[in-house]
Protein backbone atom coordinates (compact mmCIF):
# COMPACT_ATOMS: atom_id res chain seq x y z
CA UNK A 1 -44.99 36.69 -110.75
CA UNK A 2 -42.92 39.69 -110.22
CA UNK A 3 -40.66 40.06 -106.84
CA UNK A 4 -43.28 43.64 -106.28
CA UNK A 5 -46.39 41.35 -106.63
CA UNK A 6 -45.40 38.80 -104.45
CA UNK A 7 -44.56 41.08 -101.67
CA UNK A 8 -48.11 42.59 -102.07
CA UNK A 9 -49.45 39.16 -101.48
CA UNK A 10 -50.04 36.78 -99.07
CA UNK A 11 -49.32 33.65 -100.50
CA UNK A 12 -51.04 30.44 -98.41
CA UNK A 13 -48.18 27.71 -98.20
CA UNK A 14 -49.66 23.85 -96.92
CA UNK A 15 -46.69 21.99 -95.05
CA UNK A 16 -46.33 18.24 -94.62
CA UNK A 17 -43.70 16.72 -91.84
CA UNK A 18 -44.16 18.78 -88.51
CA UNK A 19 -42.84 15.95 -86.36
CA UNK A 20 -39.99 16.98 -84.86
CA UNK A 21 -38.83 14.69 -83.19
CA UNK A 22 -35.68 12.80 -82.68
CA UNK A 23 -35.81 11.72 -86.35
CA UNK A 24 -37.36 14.94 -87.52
CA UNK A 25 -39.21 15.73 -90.53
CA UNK A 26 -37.60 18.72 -92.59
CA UNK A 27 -41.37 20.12 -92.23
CA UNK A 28 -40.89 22.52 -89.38
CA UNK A 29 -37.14 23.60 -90.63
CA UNK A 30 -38.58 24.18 -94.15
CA UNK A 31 -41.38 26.54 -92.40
CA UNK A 32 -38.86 28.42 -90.37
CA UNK A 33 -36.75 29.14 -93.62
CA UNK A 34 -39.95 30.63 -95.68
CA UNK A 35 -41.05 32.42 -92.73
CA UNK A 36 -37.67 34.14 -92.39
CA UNK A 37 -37.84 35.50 -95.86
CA UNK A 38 -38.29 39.21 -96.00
CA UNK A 39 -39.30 38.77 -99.99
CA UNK A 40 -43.05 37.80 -99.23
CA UNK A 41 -45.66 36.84 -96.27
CA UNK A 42 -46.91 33.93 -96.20
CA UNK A 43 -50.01 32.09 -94.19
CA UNK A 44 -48.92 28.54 -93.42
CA UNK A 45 -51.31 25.32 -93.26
CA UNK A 46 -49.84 22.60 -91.42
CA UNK A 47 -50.79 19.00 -92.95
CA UNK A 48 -50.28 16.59 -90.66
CA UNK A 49 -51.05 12.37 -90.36
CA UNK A 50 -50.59 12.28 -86.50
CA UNK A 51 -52.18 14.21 -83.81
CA UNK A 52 -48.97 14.43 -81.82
CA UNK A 53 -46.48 16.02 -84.24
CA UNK A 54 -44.92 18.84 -82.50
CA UNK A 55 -45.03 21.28 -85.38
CA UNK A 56 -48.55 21.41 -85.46
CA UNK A 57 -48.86 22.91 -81.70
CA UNK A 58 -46.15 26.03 -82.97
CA UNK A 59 -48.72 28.03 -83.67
CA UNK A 60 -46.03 31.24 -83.96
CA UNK A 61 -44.90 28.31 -87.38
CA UNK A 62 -48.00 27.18 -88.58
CA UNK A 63 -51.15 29.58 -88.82
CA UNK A 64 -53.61 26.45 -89.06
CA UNK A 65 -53.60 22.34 -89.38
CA UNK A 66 -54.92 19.75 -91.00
CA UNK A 67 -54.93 15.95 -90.85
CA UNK A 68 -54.42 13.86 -94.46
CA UNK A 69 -54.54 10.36 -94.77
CA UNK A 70 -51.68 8.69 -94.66
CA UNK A 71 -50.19 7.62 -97.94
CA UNK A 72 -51.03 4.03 -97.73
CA UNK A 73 -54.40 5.35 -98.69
CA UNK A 74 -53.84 6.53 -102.30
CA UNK A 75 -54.07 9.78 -104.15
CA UNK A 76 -58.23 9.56 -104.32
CA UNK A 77 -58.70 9.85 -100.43
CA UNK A 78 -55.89 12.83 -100.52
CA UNK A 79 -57.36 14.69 -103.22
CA UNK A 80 -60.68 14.86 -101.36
CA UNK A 81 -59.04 15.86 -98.27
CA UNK A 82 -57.46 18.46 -100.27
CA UNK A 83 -60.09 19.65 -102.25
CA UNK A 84 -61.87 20.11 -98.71
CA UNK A 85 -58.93 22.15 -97.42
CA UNK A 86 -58.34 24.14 -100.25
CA UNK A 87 -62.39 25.19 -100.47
CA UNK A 88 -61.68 26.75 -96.89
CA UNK A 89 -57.78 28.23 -96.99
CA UNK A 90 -57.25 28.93 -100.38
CA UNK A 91 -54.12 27.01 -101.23
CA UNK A 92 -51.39 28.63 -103.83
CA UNK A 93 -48.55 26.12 -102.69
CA UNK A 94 -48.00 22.42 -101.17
CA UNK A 95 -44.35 21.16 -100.28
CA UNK A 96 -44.54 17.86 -99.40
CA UNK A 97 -41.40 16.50 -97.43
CA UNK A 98 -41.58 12.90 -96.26
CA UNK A 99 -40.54 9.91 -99.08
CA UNK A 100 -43.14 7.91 -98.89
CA UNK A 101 -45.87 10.64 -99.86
CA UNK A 102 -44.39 12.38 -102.68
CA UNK A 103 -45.47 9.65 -105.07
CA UNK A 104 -48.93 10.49 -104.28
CA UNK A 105 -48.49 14.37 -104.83
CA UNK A 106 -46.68 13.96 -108.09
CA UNK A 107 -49.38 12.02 -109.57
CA UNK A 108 -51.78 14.94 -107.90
CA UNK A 109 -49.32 17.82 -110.05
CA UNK A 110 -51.82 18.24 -112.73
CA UNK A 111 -55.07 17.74 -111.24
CA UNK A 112 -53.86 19.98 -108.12
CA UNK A 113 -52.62 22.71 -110.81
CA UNK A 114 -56.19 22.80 -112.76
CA UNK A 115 -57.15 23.88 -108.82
CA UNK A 116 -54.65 26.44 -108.55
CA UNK A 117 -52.63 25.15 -106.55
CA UNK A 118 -48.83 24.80 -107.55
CA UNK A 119 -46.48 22.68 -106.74
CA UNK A 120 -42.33 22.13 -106.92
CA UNK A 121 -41.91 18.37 -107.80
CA UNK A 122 -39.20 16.51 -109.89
CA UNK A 123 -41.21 14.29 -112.38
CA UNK A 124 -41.82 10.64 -112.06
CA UNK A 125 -39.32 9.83 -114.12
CA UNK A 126 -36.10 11.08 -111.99
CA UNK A 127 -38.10 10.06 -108.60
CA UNK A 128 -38.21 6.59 -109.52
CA UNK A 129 -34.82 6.69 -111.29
CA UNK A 130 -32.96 7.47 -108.01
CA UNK A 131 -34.98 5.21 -105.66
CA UNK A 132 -32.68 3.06 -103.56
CA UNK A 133 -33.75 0.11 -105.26
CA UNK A 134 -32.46 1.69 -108.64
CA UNK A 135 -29.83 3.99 -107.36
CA UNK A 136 -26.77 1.51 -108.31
CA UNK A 137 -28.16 0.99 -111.82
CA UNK A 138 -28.53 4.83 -112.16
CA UNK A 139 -25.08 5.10 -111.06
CA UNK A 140 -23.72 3.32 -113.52
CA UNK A 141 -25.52 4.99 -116.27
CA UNK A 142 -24.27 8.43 -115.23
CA UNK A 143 -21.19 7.87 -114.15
CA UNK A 144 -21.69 8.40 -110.66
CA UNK A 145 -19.92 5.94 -108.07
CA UNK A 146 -22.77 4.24 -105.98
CA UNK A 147 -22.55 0.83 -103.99
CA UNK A 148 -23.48 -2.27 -105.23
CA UNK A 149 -26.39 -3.68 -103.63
CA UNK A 150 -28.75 -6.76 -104.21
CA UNK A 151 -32.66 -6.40 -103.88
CA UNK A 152 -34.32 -8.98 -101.81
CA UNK A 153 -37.78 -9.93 -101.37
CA UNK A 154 -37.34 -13.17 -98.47
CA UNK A 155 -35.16 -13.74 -95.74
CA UNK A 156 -33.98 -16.81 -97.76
CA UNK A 157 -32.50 -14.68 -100.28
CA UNK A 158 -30.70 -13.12 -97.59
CA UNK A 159 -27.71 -15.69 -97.45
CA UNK A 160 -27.03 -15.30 -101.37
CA UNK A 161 -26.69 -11.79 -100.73
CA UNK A 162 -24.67 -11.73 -98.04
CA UNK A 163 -22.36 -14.21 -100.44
CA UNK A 164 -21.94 -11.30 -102.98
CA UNK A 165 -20.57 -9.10 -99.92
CA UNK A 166 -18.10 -8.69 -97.08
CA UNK A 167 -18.70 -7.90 -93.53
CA UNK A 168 -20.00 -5.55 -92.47
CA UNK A 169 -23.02 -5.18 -95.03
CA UNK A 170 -25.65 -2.91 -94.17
CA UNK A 171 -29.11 -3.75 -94.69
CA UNK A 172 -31.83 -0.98 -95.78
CA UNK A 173 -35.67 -0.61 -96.07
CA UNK A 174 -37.30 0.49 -99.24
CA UNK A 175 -38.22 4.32 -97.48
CA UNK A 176 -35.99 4.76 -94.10
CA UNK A 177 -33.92 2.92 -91.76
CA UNK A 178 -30.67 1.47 -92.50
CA UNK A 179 -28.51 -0.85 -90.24
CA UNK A 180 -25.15 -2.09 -90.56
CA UNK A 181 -24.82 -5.50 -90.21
CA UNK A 182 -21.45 -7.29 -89.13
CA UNK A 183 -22.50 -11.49 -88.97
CA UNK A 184 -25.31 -13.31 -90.89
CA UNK A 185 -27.14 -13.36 -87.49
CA UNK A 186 -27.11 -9.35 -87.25
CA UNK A 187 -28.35 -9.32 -91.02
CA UNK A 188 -31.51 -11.57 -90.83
CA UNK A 189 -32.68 -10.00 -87.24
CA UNK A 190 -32.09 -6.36 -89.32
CA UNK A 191 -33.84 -7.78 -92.18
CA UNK A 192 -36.82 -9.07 -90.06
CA UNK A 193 -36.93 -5.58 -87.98
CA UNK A 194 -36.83 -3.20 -91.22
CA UNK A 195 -39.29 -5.64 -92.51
CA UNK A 196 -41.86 -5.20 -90.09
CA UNK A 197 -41.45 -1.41 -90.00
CA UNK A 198 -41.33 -0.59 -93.77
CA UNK A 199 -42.29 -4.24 -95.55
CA UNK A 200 -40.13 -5.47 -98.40
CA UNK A 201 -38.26 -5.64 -100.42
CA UNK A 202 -35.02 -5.20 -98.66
CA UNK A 203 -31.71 -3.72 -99.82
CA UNK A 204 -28.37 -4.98 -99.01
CA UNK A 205 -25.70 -3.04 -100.09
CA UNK A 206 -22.02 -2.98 -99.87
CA UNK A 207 -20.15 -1.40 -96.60
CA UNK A 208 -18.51 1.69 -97.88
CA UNK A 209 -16.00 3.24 -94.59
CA UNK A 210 -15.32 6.86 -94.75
CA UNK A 211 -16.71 10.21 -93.59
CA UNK A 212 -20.19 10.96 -94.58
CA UNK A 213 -21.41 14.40 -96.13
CA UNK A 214 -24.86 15.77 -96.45
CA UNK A 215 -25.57 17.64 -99.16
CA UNK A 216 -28.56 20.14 -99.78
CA UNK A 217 -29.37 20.93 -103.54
CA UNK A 218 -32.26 22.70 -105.03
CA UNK A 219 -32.59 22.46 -108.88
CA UNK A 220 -34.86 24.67 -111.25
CA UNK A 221 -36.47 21.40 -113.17
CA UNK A 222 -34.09 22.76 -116.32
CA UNK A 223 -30.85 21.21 -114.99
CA UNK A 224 -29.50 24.44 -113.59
CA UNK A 225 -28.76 23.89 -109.63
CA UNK A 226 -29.58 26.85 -107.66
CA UNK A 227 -28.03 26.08 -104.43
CA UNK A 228 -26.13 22.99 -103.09
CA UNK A 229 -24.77 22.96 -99.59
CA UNK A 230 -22.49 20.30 -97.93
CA UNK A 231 -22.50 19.71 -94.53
CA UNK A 232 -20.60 17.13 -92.65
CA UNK A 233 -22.20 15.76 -88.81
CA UNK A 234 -20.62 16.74 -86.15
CA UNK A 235 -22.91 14.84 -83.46
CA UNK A 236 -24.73 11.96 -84.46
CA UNK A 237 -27.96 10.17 -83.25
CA UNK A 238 -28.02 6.80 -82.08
CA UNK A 239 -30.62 6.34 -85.47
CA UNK A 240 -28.00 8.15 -87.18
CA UNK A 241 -29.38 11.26 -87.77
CA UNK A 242 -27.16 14.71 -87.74
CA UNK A 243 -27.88 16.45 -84.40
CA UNK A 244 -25.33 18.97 -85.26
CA UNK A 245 -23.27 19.34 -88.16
CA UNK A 246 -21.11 22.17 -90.26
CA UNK A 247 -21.07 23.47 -93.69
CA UNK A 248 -18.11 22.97 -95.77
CA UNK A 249 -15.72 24.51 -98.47
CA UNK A 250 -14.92 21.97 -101.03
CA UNK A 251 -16.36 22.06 -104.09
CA UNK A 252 -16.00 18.46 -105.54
CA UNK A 253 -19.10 18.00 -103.66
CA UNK A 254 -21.04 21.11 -105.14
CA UNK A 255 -19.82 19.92 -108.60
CA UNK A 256 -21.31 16.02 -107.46
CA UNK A 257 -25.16 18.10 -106.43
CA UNK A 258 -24.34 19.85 -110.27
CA UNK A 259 -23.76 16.44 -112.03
CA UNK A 260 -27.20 14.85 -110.10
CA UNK A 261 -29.25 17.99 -110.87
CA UNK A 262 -28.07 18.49 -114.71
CA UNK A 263 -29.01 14.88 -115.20
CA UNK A 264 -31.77 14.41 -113.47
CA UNK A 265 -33.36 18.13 -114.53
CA UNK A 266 -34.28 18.00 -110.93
CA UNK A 267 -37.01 20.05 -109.80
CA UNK A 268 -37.00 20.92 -106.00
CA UNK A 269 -35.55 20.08 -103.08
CA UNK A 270 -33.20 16.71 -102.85
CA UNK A 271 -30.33 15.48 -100.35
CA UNK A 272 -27.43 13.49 -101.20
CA UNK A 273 -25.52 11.40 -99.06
CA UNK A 274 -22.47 10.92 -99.66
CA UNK A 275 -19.50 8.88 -98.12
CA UNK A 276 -16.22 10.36 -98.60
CA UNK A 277 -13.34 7.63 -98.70
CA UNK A 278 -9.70 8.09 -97.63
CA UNK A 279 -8.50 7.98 -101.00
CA UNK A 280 -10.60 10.65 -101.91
CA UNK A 281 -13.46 9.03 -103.93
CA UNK A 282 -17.02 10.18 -103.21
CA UNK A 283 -19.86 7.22 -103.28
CA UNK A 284 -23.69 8.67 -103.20
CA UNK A 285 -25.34 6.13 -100.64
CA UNK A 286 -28.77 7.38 -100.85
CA UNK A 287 -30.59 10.57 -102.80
CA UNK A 288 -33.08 11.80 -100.46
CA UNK A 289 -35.90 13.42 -103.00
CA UNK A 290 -36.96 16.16 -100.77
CA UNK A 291 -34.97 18.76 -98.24
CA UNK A 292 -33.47 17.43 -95.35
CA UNK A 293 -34.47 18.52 -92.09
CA UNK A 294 -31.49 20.59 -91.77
CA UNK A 295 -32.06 22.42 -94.23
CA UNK A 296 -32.52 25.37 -92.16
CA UNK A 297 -28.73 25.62 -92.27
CA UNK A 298 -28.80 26.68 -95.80
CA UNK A 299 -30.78 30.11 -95.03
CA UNK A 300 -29.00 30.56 -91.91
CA UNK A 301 -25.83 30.36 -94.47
CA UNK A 302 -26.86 32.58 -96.75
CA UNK A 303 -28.96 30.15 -99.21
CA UNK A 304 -32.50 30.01 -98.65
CA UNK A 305 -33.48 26.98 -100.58
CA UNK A 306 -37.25 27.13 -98.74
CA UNK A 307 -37.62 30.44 -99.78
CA UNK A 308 -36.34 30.16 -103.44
CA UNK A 309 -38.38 27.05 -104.21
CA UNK A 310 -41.51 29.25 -103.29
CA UNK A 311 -40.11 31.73 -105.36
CA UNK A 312 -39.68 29.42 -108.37
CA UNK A 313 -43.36 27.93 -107.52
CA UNK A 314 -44.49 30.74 -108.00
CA UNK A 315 -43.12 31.84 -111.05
CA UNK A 316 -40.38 34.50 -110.38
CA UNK A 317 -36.94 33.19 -111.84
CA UNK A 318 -33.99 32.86 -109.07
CA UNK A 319 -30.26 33.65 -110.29
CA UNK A 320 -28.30 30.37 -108.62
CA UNK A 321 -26.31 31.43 -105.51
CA UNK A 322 -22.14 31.43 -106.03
CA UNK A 323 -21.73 32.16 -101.91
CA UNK A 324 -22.74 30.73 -98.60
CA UNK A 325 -20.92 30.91 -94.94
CA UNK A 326 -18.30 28.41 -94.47
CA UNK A 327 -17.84 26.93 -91.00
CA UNK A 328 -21.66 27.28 -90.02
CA UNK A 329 -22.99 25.04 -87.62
CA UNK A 330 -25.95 24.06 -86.32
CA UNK A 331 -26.70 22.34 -83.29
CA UNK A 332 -30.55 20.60 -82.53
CA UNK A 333 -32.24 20.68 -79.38
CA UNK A 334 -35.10 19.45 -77.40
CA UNK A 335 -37.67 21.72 -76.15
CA UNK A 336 -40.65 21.13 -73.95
CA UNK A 337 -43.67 22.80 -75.52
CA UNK A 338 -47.03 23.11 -73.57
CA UNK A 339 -50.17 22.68 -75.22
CA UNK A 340 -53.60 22.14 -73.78
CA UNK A 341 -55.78 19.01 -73.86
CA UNK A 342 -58.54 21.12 -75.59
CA UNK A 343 -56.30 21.63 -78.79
CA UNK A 344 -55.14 18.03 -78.64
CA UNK A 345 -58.95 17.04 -78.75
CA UNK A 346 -59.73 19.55 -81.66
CA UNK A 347 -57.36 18.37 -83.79
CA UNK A 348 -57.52 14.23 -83.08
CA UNK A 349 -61.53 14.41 -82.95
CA UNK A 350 -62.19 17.20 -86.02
CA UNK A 351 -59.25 16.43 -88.13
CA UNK A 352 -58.28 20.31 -87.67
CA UNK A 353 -56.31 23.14 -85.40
């Protein structure tokens, strides 16, 4: 598709993660980004799996919604669901952005592409690779410094584990949530709570100390990277998410986003985090396979990874950026929006809004 042709076009865009909330889903950042883009309008179809995600009541964001099931359910009730929206909106483009779905949608790539509707996904293959539960042995194999970690399936494996490592350890689930973990008491009552959120197995993974950096990366699915952004948190959540954070100059960690991409041949969106020691060395703690939910910051820095990913869906080609603003930060807030009963009703009772 030319750059004319998609202006002349309104290109119908379905969204997954509109909960923003004090863990936020990069859904409603990833919307603002597209929408922001003077290179081609867009109609956007929220997809949401709760009836109280904020995003889905911005109707200036999202021009209509739609519940899915939730991924637990398998790709045969999704692709029904979708095959139902898609008879009714039209669909050209899905961007999924929560972990735990995007198995289901990259299984989907083919079948949703003989229905015309594209997608921007890395392939199985470097999905799985870069799991958490792989991500040390993938390390090794490319080089790339990542902390050691045992896998555990029981809290009895727990103590063998925390043999292997000093304290602090921190203990992770298989999707979100990690905890740091300073006695053998403090490990098994994280182990038990991550358990009972996100089931096993269980990582435990060596305590790296230093100052952790965010980066945003966007690769073409050739190895070339089009954009990668570092940001370091300025505030952070008591879950440990960035409620503010700046962009920074240094490009050992745009040359670390390269390295990932090239091997990988990503294709989309993808976060690394990173933990900078003092002696310099930089450890990738987790690879996050979709954008983060700041990644607003890159289009308010001059990089509009939403927007070039629908570009690239869509089948223009996108020159990688050399430049972005320096010293950019971003600050999250809370806002109070009012809705009405009747909408809440509409979309918990017909599955739509």
């Amino acid at each position: 598709m030319t750059k004319n042709s998609s202006k002349n076009k309104v290109i119908v865009i379905a969204v997954t993660a509109l909960n923003a909330i004090d863990s936020p889903g990069p859904g409603v950042a990833v919307i603002r980004a597209i929408r922001e883009c003077p290179d081609f309008k867009v109609r956007i179809i929220g997809l949401s799996y709760e009836s109280l995600e904020p995003g889905l009541y911005m109707h200036d964001l999202v021009d209509k919604t739609y519940q899915i099931p939730y991924p637990s359910g398998g790709t045969d009730s999704l692709m029904n669901r979708l095959k139902f929206i898609h008879e009714k909106e039209n669909i050209d483009l899905i961007i999924p952005n929560f972990d735990a779905e995007l198995f289901n949608f990259i299984k989907l790539r083919e079948k949703l592409k003989e229905m015309g509707i594209r997608t921007f996904l890395p392939d199985i293959e470097p999905f799985e690779a870069r799991d958490k539960i792989k991500l040390y042995e993938f390390g090794k194999k490319h080089g790339l410094l990542v902390p050691k970690d045992k896998i555990i399936h029981n809290v009895k494996e727990l103590s063998k584990a925390i043999d292997e490592f000093d304290f602090p350890l921190v203990v992770k689930g298989k999707f979100y949530d990690a905890i740091i973990a300073k006695t053998e008491e403090e490990a098994e009552n994280a182990f038990y709570k991550i358990q009972a959120k996100w089931g096993l197995p269980i990582i435990v993974q060596e305590f790296i100390k230093g100052t952790e950096i965010n980066i945003a990366a966007l690769g073409d699915g050739e190895g070339v990277t089009i954009s990668a952004i570092p940001m370091r948190k300025l505030y952070i959540t008591d879950k440990g998410k960035a409620w503010s954070g700046i962009t920074l100059d240094d490009e050992k960690f745009i040359d670390l986003a390269k390295k990932f991409v090239k091997v990988t041949r990503w294709r989309g969106g993808c976060e690394l985090e990173v933990m900078q020691t003092a002696d310099g060395k930089s450890y990738i703690m987790e690879v996050n396979p979709r954008f983060p939910a700041w990644i607003y910051l890159t289009a308010a820095s001059g990089q509009n990874q939403p927007a070039s990913l629908v570009k690239m869906a869509m089948g223009e080609k996108v020159e990688p950026f050399t430049e972005y603003e320096v010293g950019k930060i971003f600050v999250r807030y809370a806002w109070d929006l009012i809705t009405d009963i009747g909408e809440f009703l509409k979309i918990s009772g017909n599955g739509e809004l």
